[in-house]
N, C-alpha and C. Protein backbone atom coordinates (compact mmCIF):
# COMPACT_ATOMS: atom_id res chain seq x y z
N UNK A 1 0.85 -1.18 0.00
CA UNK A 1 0.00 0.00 0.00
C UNK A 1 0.90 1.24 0.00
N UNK A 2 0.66 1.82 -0.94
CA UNK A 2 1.68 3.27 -0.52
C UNK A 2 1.02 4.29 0.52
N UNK A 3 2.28 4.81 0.60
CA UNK A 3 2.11 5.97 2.30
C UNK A 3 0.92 6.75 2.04
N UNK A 4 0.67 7.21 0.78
CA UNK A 4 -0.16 8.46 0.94
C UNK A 4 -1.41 7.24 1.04
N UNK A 5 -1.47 6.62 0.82
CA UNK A 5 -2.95 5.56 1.10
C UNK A 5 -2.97 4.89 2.65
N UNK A 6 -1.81 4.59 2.94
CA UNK A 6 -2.00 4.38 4.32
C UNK A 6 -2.21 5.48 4.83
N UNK A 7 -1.71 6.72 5.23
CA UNK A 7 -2.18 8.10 5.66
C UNK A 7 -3.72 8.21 5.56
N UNK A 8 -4.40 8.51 4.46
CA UNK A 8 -5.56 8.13 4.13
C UNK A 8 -6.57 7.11 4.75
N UNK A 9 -5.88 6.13 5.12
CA UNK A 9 -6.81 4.78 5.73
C UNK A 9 -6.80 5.57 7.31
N UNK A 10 -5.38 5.89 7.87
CA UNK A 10 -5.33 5.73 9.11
C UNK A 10 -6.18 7.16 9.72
N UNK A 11 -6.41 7.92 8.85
CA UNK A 11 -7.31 9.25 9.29
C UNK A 11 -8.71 8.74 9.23
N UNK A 12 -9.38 7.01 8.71
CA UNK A 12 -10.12 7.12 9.02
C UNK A 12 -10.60 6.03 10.32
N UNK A 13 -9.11 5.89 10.99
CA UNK A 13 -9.12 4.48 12.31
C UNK A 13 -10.42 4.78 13.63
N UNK A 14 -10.84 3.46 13.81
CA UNK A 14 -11.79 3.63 14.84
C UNK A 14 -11.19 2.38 16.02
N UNK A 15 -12.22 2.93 16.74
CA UNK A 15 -11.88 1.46 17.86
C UNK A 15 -12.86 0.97 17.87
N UNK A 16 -13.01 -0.31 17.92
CA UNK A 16 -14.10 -1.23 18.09
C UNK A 16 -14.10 -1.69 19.52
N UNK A 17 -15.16 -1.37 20.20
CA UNK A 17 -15.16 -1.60 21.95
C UNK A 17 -16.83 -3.13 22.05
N UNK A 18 -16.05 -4.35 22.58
CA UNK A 18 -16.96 -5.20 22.44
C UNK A 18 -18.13 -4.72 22.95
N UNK A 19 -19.69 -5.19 22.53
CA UNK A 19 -21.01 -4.70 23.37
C UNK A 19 -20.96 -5.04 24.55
N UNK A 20 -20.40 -6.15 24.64
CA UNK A 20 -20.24 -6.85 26.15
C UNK A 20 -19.72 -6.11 27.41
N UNK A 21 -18.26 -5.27 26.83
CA UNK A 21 -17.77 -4.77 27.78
C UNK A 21 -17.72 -3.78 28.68
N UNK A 22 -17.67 -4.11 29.91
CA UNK A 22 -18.44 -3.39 31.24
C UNK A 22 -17.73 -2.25 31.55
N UNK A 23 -18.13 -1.58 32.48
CA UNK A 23 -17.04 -0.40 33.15
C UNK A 23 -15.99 0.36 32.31
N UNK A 24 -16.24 0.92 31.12
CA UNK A 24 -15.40 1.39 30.52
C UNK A 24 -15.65 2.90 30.25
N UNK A 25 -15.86 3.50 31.58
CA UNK A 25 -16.29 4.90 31.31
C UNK A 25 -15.05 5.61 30.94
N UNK A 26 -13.71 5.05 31.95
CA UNK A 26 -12.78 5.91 31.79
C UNK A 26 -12.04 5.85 30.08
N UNK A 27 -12.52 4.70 29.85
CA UNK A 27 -11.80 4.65 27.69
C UNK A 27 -12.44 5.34 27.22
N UNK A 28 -13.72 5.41 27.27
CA UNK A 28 -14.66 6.08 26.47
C UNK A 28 -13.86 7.37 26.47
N UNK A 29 -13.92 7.93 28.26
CA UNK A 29 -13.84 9.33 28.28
C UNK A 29 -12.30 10.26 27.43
N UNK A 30 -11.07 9.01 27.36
CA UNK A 30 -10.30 9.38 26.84
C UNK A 30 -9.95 8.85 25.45
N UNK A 31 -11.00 8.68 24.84
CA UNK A 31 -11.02 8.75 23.14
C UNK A 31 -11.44 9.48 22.86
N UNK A 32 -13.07 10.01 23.55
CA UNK A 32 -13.43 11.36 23.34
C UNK A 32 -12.59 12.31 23.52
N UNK A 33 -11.47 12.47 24.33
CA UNK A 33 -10.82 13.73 24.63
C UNK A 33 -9.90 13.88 23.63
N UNK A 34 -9.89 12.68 22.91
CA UNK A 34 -8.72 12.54 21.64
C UNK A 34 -9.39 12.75 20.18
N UNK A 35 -10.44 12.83 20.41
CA UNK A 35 -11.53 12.81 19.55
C UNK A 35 -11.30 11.26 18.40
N UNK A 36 -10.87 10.28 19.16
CA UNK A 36 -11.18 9.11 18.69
C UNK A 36 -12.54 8.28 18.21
N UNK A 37 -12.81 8.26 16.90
CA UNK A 37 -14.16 7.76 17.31
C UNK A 37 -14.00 5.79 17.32
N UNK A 38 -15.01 5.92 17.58
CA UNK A 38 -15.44 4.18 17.79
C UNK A 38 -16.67 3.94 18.33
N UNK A 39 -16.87 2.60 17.90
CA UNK A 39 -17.90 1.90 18.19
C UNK A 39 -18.26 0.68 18.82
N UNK A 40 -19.46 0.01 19.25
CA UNK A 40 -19.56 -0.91 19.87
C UNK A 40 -20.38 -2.19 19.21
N UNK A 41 -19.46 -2.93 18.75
CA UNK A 41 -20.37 -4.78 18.77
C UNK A 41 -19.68 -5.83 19.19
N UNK A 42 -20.02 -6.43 19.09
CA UNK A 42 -19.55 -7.90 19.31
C UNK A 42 -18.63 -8.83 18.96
N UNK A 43 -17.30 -8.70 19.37
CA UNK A 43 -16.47 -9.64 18.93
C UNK A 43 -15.96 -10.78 19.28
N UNK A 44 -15.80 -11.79 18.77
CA UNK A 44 -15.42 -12.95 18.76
C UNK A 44 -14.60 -13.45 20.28
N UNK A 45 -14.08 -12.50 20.22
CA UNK A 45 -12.39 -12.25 21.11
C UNK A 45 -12.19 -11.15 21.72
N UNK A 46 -11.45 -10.86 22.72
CA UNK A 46 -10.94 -9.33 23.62
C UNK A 46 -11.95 -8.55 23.57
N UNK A 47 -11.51 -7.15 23.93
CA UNK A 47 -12.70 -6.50 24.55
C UNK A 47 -12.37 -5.01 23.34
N UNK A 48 -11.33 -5.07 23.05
CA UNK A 48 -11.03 -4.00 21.87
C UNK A 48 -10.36 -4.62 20.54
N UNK A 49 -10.61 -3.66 19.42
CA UNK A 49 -9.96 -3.44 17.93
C UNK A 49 -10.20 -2.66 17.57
N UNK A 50 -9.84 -2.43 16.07
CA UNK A 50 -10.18 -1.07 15.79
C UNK A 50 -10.25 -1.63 13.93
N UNK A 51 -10.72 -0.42 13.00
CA UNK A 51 -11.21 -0.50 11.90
C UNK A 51 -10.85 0.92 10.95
N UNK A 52 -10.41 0.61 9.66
CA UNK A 52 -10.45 1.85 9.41
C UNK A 52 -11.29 1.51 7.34
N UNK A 53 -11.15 2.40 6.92
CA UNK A 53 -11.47 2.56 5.29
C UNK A 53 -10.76 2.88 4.68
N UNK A 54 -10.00 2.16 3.55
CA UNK A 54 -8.94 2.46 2.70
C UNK A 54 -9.86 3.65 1.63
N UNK A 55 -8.88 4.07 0.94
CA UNK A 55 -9.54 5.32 -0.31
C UNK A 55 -10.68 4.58 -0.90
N UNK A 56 -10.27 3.25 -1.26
CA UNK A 56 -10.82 2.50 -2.22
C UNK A 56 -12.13 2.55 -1.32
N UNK A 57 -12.73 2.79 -0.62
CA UNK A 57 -13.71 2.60 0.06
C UNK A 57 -14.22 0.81 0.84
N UNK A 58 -13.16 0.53 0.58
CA UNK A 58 -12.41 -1.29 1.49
C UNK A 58 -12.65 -1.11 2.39
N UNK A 59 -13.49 -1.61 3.42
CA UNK A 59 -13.02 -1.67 5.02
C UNK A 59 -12.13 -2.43 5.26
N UNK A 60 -11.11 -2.15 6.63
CA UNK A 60 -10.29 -2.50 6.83
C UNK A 60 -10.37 -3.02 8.68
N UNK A 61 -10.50 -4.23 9.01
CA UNK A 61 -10.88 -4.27 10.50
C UNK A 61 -9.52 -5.75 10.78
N UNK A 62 -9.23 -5.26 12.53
CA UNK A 62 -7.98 -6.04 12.67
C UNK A 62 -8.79 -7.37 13.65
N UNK A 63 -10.05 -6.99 13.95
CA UNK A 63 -11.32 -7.84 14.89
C UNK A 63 -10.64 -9.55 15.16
N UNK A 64 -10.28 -9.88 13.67
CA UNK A 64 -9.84 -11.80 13.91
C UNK A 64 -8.59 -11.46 13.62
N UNK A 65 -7.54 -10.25 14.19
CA UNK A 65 -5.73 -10.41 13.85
C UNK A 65 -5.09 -9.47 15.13
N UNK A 66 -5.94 -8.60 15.40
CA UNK A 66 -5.40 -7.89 16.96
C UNK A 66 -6.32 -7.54 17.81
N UNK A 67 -6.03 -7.99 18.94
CA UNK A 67 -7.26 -7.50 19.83
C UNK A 67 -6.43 -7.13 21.31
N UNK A 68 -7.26 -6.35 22.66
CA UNK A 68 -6.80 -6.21 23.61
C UNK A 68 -8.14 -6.76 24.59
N UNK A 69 -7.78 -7.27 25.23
CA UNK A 69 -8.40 -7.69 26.77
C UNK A 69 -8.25 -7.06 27.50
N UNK A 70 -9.04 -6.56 28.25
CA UNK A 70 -8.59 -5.74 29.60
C UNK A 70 -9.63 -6.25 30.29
N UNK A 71 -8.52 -5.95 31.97
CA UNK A 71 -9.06 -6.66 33.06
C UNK A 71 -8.99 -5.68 33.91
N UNK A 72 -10.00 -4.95 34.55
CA UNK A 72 -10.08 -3.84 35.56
C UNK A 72 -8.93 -4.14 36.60
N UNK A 73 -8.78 -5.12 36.74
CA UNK A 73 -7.44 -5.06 37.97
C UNK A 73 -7.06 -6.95 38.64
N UNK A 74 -6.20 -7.34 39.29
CA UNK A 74 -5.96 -8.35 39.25
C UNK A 74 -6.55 -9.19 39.84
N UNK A 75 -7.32 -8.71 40.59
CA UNK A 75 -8.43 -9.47 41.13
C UNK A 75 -9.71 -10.33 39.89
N UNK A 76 -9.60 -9.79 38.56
CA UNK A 76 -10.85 -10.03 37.89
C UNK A 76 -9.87 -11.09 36.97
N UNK A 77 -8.60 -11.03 36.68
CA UNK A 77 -7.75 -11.62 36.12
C UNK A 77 -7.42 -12.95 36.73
N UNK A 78 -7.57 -13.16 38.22
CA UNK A 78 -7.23 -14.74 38.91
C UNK A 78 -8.51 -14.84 38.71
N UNK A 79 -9.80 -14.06 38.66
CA UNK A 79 -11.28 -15.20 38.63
C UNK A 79 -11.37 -16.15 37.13
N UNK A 80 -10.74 -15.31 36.06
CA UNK A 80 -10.52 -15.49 34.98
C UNK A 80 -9.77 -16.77 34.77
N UNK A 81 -8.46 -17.11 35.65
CA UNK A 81 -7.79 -18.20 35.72
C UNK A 81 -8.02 -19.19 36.77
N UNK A 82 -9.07 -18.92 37.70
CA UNK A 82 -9.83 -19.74 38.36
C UNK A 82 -10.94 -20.39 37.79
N UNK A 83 -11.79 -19.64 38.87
CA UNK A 83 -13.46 -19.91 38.34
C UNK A 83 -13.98 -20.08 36.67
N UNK A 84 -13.21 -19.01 36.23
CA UNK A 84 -14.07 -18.75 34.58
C UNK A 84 -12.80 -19.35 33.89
N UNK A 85 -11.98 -20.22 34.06
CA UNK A 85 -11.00 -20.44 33.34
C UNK A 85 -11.54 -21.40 32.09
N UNK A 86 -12.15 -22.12 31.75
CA UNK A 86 -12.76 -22.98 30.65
C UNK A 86 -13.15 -21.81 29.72
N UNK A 87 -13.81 -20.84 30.01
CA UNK A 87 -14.33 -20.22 29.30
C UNK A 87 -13.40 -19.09 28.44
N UNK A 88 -12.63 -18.72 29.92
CA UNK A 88 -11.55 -17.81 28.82
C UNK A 88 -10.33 -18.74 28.30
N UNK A 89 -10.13 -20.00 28.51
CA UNK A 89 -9.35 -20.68 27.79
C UNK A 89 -9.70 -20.76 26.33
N UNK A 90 -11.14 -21.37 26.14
CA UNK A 90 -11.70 -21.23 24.79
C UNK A 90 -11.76 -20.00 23.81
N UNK A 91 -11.90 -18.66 24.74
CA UNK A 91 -11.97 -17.29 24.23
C UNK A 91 -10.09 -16.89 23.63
N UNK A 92 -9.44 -17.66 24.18
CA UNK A 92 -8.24 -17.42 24.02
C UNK A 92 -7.70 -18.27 22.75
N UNK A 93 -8.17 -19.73 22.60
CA UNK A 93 -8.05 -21.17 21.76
C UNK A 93 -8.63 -20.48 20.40
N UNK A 94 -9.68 -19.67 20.40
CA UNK A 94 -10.33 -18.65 19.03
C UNK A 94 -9.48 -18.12 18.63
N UNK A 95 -8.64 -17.19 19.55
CA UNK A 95 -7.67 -15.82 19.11
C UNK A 95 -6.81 -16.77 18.35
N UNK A 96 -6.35 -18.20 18.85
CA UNK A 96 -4.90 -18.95 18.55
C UNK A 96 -5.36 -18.95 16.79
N UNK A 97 -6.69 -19.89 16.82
CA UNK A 97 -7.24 -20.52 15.47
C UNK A 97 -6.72 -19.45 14.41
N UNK A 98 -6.96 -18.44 15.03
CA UNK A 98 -7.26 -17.42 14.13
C UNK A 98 -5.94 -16.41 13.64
N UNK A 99 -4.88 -16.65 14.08
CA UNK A 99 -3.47 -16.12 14.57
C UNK A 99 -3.54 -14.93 14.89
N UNK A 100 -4.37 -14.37 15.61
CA UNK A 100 -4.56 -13.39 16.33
C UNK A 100 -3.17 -12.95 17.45
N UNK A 101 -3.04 -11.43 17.33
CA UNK A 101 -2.37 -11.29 18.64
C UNK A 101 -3.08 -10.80 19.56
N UNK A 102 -2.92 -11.15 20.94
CA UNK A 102 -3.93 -10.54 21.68
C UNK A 102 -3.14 -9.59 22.77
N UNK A 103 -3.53 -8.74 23.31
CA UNK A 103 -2.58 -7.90 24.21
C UNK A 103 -3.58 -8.19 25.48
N UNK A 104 -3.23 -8.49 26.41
CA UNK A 104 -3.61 -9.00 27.74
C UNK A 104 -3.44 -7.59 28.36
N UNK A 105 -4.23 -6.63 28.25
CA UNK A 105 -4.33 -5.74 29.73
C UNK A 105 -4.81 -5.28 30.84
N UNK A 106 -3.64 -5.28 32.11
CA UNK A 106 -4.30 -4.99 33.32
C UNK A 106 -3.98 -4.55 34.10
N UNK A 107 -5.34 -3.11 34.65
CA UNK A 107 -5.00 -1.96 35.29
C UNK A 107 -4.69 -2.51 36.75
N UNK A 108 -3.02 -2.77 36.40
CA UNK A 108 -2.59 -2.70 38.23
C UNK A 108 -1.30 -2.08 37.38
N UNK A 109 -0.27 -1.12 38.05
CA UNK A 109 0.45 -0.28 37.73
C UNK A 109 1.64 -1.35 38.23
N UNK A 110 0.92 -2.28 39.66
CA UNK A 110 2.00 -2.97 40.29
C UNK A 110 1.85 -4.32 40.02
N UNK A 111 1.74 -4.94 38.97
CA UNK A 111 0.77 -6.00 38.58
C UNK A 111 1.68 -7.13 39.31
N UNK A 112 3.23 -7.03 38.66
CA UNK A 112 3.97 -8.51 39.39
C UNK A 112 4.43 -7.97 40.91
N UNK A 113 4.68 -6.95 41.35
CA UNK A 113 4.80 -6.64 42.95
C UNK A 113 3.77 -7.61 43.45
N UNK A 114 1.61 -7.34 43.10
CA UNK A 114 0.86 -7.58 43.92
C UNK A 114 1.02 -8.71 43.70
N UNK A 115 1.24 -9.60 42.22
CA UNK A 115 1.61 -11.33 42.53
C UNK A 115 2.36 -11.79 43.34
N UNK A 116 3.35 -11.78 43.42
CA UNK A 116 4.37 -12.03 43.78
C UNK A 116 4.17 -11.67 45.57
N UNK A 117 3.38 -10.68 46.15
CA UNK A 117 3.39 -10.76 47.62
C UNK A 117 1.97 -11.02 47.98
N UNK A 118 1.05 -11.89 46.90
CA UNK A 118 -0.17 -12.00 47.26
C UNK A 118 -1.25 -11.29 47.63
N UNK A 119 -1.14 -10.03 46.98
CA UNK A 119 -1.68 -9.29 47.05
C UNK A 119 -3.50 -9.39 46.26
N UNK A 120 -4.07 -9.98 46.60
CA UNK A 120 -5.11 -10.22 45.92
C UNK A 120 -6.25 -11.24 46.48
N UNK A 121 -7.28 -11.36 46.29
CA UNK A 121 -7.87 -12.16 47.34
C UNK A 121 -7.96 -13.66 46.75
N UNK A 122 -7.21 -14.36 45.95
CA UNK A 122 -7.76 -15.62 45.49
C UNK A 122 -6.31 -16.23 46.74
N UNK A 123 -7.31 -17.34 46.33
CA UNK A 123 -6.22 -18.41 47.26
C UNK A 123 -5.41 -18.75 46.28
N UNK A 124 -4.93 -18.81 45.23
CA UNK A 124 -4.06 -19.05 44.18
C UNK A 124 -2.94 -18.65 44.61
N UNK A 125 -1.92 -19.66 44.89
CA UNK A 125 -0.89 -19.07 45.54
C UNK A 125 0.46 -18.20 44.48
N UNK A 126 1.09 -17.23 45.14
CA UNK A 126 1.81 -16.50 44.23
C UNK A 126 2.23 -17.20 42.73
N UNK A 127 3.62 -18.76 43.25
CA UNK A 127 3.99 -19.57 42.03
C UNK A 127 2.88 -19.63 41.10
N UNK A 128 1.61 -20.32 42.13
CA UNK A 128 1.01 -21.10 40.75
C UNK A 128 0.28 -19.84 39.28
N UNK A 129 0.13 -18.29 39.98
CA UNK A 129 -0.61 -17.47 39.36
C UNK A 129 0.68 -16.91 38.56
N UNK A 130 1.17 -16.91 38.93
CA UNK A 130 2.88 -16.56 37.93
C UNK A 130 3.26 -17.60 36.68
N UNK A 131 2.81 -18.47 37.02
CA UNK A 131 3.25 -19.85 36.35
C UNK A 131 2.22 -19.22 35.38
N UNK A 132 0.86 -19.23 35.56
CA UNK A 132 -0.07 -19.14 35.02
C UNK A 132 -0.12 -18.10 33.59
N UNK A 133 0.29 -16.76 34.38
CA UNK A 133 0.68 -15.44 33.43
C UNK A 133 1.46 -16.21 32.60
N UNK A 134 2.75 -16.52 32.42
CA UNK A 134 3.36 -16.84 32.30
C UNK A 134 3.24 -18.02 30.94
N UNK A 135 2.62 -18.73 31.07
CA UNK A 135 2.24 -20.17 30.51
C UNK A 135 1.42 -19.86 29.48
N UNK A 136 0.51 -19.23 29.93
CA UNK A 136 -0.71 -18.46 28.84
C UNK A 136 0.01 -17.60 28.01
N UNK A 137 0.81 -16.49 28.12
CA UNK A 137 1.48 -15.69 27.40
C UNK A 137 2.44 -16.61 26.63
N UNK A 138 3.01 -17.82 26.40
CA UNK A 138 3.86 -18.42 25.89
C UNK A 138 2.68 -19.31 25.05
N UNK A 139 1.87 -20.11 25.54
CA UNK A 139 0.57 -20.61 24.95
C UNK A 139 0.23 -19.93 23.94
N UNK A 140 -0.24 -18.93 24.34
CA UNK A 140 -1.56 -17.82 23.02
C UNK A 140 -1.10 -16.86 22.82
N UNK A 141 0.11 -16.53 22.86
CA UNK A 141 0.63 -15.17 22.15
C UNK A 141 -0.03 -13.82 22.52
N UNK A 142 -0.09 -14.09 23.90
CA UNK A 142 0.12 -12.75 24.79
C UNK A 142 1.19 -11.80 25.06
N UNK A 143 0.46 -10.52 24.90
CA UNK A 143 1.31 -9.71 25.48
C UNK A 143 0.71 -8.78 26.78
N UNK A 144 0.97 -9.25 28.01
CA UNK A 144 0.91 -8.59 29.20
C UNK A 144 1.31 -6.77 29.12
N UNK A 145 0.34 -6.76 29.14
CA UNK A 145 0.46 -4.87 29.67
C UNK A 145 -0.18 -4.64 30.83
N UNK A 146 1.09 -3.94 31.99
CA UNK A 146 0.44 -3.61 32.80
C UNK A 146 -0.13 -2.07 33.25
N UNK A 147 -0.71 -1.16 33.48
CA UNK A 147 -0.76 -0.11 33.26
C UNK A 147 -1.69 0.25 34.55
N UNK A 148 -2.19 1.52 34.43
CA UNK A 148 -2.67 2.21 35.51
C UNK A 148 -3.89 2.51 34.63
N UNK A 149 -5.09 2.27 35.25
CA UNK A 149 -6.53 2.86 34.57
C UNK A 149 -6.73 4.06 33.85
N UNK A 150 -6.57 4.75 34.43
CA UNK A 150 -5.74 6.35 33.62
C UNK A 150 -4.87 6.37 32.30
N UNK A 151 -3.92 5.21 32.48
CA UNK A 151 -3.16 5.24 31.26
C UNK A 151 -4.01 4.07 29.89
N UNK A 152 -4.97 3.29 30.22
CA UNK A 152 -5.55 2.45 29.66
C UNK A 152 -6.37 3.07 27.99
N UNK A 153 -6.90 3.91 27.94
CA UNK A 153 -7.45 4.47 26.65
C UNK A 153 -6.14 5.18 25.65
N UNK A 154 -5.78 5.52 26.45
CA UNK A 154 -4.35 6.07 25.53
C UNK A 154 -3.57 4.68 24.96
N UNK A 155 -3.25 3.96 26.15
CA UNK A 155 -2.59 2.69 25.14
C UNK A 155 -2.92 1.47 24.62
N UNK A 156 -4.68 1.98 24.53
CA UNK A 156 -5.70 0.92 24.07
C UNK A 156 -5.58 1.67 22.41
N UNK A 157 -5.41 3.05 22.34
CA UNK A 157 -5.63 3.73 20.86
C UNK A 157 -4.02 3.53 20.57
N UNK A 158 -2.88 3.93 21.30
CA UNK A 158 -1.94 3.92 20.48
C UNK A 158 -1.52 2.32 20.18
N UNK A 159 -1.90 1.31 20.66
CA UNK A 159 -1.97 0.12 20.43
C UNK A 159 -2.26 -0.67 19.02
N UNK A 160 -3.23 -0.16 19.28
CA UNK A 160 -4.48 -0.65 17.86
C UNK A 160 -3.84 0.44 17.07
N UNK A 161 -3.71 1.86 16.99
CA UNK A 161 -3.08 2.53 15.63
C UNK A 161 -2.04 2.11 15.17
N UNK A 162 -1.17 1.80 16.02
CA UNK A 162 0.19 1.84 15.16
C UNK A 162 0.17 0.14 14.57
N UNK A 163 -0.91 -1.06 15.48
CA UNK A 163 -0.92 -2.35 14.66
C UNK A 163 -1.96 -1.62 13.45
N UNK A 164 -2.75 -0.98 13.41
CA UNK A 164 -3.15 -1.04 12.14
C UNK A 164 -2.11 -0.04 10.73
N UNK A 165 -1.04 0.65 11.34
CA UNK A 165 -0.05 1.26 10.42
C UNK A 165 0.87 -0.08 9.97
N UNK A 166 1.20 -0.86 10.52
CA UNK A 166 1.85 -2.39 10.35
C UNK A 166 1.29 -3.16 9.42
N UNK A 167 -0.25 -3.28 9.78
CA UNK A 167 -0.89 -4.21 8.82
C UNK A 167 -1.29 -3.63 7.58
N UNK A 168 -1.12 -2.10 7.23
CA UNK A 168 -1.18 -1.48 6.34
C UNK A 168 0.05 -1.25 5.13
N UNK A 169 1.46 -1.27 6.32
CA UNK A 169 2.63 -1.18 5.08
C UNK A 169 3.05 -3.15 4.83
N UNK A 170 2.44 -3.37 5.71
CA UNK A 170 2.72 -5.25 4.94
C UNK A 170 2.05 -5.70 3.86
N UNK A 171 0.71 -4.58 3.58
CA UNK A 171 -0.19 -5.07 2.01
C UNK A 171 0.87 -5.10 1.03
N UNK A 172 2.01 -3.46 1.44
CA UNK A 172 2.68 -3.71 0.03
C UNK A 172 2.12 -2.54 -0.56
N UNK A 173 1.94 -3.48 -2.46
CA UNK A 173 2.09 -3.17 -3.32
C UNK A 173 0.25 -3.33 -3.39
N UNK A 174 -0.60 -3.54 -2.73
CA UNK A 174 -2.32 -3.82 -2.69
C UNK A 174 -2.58 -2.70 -3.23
């Protein structure tokens, strides 16, 4: 794709925020402040992507090739590898099918401090929830981000923009 067409696509990038996903006043509030737009349905996988329109009037969506998960904090992340673990194993086994990358994020600023001194209410003891991070990110082609809630919409957009500037100069010659 040449530059002046990627330029073109990427002025028209959105985020795609799943319908599903809960508590996301503070993303909302800082896309609006970026004047990011986006929208909300249903995806397959994670809780974000994003979409844009080539000149050609092509849509262009990364929905089954990049996505982000976010987990309000580490407490919702061991229920995830506890209790709901079948379920997000399978949600994760989709992303694989599909060679998806997925970015695992979660608002603890201190994410391996609070593992590591048990900071959290599951009985999951430090090793085995480390093992866990750990195993899954080598498994399904995670990438752990840990961040602060505050910083979460900013590196939910610069995330998804710059994978969709990537998947734009790899078309080429399209």
């Amino acid at each position: 794709m040449h530059p002046i067409d990627i330029d073109a696509t990427l002025k028209t990038f959105s985020v795609i925020v799943d319908s599903r996903e809960q508590k996301w006043g503070h993303i909302e509030k800082a896309l609006k402040a970026t004047e990011t737009p986006y929208t909300q349905h249903k995806l397959n996988y994670g809780d974000y992507t994003c979409e844009a329109v080539k000149p050609n009037s092509e849509p262009v969506s990364l929905a089954q090739s990049v996505v982000i998960e976010r987990k309000a904090n580490l407490d919702e992340i061991v229920g995830n590898f506890t209790k709901g673990r079948e379920r997000f194993d399978r949600e994760f086994k989709r992303s694989v099918d599909d060679h998806a990358k997925v970015f695992l994020m979660v608002e603890d600023d201190r994410l391996w401090e609070n593992i590591l001194l048990h900071n959290y209410r599951s009985k999951m003891p430090p090793k085995a929830l480390l093992a866990t991070f750990c195993s899954w990110q080598a498994r399904y082609n995670i990438t752990i981000i840990a961040c602060r809630k505050q910083e979460s919409g900013t590196l939910i957009k610069a995330i998804l923009y710059y994978a969709l500037r990537d998947y734009l100069q790899k078309l080429g010659g399209d």
